[in-house]
N, C-alpha and C. Protein backbone atom coordinates (compact mmCIF):
# COMPACT_ATOMS: atom_id res chain seq x y z
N UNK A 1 64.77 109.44 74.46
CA UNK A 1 65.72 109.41 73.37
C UNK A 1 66.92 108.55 73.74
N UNK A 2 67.22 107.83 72.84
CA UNK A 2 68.90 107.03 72.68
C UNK A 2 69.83 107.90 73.25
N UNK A 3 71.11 107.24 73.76
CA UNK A 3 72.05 107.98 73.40
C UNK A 3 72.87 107.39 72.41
N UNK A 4 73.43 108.34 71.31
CA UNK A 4 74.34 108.13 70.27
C UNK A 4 75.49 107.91 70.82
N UNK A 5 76.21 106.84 70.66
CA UNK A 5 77.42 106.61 71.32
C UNK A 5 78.55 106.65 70.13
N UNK A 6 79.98 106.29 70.55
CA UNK A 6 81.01 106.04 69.48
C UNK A 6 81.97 105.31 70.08
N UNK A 7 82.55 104.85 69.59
CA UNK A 7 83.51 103.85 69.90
C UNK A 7 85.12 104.03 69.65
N UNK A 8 85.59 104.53 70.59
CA UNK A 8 86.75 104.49 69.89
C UNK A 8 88.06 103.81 70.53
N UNK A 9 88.44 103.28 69.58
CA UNK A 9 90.16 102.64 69.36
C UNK A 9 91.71 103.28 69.71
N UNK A 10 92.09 102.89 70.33
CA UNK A 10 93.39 103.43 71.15
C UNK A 10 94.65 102.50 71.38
N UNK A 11 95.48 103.16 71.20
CA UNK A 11 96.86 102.38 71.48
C UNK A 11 97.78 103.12 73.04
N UNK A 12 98.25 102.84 73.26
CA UNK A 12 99.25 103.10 74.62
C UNK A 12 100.65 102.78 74.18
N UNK A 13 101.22 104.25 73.75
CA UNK A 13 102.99 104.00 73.94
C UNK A 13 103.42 104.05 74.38
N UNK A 14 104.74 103.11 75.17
CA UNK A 14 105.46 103.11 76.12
C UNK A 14 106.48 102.99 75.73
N UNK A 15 107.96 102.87 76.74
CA UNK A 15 109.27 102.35 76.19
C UNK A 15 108.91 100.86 77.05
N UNK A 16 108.69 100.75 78.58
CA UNK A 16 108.45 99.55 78.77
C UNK A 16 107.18 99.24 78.89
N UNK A 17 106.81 98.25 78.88
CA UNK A 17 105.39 97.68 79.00
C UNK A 17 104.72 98.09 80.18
N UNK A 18 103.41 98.75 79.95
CA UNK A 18 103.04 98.81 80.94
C UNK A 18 102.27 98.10 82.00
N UNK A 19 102.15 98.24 83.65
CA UNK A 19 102.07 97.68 84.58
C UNK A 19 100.08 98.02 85.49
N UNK A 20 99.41 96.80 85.14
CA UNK A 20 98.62 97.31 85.56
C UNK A 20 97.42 97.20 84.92
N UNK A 21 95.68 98.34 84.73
CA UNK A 21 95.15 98.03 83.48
C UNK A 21 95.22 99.57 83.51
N UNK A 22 95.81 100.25 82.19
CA UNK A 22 96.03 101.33 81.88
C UNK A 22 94.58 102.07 81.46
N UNK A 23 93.42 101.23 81.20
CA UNK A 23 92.76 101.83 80.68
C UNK A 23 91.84 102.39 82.03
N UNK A 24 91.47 101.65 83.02
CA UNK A 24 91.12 101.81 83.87
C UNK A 24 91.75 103.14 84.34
N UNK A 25 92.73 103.53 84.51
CA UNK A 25 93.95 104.52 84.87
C UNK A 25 93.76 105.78 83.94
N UNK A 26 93.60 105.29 82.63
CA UNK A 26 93.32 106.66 81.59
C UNK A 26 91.45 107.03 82.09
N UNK A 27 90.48 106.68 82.27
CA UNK A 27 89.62 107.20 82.52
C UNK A 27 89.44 108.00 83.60
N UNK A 28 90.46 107.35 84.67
CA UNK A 28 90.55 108.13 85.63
C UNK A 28 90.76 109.72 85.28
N UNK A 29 91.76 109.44 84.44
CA UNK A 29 92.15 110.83 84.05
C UNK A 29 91.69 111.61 83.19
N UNK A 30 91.12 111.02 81.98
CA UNK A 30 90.18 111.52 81.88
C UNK A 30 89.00 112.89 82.28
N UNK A 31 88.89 111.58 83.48
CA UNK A 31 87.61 112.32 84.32
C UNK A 31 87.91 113.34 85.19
N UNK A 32 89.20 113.44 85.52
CA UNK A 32 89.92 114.85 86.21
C UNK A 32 89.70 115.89 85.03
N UNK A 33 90.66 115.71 83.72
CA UNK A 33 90.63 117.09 82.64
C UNK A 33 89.25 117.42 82.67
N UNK A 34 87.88 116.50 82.26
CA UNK A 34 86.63 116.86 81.78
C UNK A 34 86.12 117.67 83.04
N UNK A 35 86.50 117.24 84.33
CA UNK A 35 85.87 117.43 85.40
C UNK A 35 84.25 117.01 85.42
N UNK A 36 83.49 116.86 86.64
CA UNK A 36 82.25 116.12 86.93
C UNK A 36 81.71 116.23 86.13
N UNK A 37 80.77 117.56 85.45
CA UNK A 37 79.93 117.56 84.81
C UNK A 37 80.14 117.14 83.56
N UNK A 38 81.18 117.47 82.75
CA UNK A 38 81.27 117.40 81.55
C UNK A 38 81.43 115.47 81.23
N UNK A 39 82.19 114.67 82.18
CA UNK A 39 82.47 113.60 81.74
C UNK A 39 81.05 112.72 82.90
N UNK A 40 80.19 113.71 83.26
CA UNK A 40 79.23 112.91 83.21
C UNK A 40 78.19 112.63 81.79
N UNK A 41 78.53 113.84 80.86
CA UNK A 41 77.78 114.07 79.91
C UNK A 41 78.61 112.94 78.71
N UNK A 42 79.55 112.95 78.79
CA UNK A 42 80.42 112.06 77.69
C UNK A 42 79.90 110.77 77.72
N UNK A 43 79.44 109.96 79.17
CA UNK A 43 79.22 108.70 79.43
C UNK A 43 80.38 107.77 79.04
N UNK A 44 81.88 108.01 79.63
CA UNK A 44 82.46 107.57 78.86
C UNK A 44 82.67 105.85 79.77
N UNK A 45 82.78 104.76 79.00
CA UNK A 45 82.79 103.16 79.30
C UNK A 45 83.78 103.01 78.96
N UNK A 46 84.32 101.88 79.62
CA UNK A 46 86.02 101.20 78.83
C UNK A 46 84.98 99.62 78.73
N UNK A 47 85.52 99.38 77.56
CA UNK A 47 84.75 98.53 76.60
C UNK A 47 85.71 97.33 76.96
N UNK A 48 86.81 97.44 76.30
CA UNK A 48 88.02 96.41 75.96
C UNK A 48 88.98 96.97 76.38
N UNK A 49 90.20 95.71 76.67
CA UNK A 49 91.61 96.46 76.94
C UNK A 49 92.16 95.09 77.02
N UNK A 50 93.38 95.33 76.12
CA UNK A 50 94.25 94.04 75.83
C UNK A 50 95.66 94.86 76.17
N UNK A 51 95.88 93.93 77.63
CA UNK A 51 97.29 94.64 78.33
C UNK A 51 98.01 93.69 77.21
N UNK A 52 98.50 93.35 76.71
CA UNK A 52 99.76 92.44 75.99
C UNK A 52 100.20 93.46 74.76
N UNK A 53 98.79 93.70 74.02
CA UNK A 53 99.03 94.66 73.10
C UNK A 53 98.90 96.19 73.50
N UNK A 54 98.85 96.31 74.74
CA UNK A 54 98.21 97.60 75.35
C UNK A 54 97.19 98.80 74.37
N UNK A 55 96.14 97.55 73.47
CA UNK A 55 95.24 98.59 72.87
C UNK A 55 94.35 98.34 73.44
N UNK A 56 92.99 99.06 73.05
CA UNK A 56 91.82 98.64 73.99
C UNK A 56 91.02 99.70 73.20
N UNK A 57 89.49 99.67 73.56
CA UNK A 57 88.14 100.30 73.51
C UNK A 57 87.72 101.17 74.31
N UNK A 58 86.89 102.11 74.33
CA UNK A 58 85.94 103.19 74.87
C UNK A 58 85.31 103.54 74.24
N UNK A 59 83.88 103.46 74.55
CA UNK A 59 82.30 104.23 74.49
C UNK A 59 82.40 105.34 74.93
N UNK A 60 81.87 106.32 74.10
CA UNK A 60 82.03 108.01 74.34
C UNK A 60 80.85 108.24 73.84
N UNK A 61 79.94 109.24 74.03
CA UNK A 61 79.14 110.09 73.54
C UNK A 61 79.28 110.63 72.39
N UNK A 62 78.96 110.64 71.09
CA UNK A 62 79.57 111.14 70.04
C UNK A 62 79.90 112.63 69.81
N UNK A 63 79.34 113.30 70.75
CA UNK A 63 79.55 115.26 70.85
C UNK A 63 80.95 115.02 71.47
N UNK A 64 81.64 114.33 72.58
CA UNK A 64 82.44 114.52 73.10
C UNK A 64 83.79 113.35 72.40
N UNK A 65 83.51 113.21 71.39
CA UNK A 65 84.58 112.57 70.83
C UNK A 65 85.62 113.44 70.78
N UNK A 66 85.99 114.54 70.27
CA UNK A 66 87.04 115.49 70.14
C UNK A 66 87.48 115.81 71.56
N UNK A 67 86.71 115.71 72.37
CA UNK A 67 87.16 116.49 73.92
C UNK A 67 88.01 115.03 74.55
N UNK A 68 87.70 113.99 73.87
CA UNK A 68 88.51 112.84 74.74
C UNK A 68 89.74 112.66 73.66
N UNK A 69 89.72 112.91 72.46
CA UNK A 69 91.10 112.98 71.66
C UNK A 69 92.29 114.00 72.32
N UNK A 70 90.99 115.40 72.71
CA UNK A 70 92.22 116.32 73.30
C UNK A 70 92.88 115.97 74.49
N UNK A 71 92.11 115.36 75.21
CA UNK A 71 92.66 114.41 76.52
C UNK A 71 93.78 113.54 76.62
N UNK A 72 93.68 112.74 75.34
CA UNK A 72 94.86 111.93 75.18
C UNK A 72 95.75 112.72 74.47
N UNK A 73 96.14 113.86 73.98
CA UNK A 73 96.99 115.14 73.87
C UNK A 73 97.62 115.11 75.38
N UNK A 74 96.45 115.41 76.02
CA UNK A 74 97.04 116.23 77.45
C UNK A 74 97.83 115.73 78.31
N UNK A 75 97.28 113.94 78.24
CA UNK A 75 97.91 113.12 79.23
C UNK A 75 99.08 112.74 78.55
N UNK A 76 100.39 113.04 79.34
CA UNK A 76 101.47 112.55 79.01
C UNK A 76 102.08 111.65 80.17
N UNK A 77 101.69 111.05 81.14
CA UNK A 77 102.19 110.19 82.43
C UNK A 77 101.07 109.30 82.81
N UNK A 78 101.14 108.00 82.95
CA UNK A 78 99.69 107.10 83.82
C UNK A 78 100.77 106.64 84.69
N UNK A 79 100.43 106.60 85.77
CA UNK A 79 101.01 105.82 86.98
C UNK A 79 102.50 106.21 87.18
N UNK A 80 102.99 107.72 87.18
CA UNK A 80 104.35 108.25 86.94
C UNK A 80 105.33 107.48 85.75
N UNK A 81 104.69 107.07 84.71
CA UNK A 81 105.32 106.24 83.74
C UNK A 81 104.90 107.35 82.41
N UNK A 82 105.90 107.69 81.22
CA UNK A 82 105.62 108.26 80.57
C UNK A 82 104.79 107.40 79.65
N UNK A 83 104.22 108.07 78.92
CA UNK A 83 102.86 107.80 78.16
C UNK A 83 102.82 108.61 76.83
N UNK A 84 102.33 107.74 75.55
CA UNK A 84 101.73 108.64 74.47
C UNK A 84 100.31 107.54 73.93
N UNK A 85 99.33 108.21 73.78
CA UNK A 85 98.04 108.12 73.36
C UNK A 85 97.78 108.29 72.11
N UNK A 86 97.63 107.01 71.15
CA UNK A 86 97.00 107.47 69.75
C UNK A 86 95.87 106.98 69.79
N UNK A 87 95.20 107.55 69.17
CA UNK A 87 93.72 107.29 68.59
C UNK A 87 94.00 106.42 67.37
N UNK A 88 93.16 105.11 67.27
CA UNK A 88 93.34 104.46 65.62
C UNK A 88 92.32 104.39 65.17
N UNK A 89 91.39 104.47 65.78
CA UNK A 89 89.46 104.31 64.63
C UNK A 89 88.62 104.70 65.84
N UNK A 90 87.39 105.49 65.25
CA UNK A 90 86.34 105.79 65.84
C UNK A 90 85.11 105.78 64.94
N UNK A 91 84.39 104.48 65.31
CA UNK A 91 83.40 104.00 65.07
C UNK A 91 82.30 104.04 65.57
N UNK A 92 81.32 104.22 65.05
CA UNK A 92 79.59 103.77 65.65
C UNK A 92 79.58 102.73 66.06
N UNK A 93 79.83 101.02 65.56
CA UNK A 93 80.24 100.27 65.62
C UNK A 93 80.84 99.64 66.27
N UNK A 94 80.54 98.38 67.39
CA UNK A 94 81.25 98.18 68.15
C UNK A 94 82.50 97.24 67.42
N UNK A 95 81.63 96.30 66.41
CA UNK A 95 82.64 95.31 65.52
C UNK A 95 83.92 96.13 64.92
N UNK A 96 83.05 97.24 64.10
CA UNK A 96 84.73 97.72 63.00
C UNK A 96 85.87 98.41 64.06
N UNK A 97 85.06 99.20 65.44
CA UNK A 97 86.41 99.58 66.04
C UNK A 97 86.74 98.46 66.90
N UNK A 98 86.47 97.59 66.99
CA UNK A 98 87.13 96.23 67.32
C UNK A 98 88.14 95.50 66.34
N UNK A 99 87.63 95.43 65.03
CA UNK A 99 88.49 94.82 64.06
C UNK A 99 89.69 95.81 64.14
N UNK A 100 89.53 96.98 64.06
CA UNK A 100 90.77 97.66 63.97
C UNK A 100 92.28 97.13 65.27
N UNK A 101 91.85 96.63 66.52
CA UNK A 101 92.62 96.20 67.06
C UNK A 101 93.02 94.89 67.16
N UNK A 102 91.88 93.97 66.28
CA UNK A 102 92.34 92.87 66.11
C UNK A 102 93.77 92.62 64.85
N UNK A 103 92.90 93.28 64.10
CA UNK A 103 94.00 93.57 62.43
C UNK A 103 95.35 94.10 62.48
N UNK A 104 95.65 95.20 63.41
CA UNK A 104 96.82 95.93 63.75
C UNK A 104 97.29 95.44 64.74
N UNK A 105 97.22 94.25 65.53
CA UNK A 105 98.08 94.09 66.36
C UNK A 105 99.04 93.05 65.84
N UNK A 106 100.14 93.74 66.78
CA UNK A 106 101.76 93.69 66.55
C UNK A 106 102.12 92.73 67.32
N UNK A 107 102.69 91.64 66.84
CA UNK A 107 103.12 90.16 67.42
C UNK A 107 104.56 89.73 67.44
């Protein structure tokens, strides 16, 4: 059997820009809240990540879509730098949750 995946779209708020690739950094963390088993089951990928606009992509398992929204709830610090996490589209689709960060970014 397949796995059903999803795609989802994310922004990174900061006051200053952040230093680094954050997304790389959020899976990390991630993978601490889920702990082993569970975020072996998520399969979660970092797809995209555009440090300028600090939005970016992740492949999730579609059962564990809600458990990685609550994640970005939880995480409030990447790299001792405060942090807020929105979710902007979650797609099947790799194109439409892509368009969503092409369309909304802020110049």
């Amino acid at each position: 059997m397949r796995e059903k995946k999803r795609y989802l779209a994310f922004e990174v708020i900061t006051d200053k820009p952040f230093q680094g690739e954050a997304d790389r950094i959020l899976i990390k963390k991630i993978n601490e809240i889920l702990g082993v088993f569970n975020s072996a089951k998520a399969g979660l990928m970092r797809v995209n990540y555009d440090q300028k606009s600090q939005r970016g992509l992740i492949r999730v398992d579609r059962s564990f879509v809600d458990h990685i929204r609550t994640c970005f709830v939880m995480i409030k610090h990447l790299n001792n730098q405060p942090v807020l996490l929105r979710t902007l589209k979650v797609s099947g689709m790799l194109n439409k949750a892509g368009e969503c960060i092409k369309l909304n970014r802020i110049e």
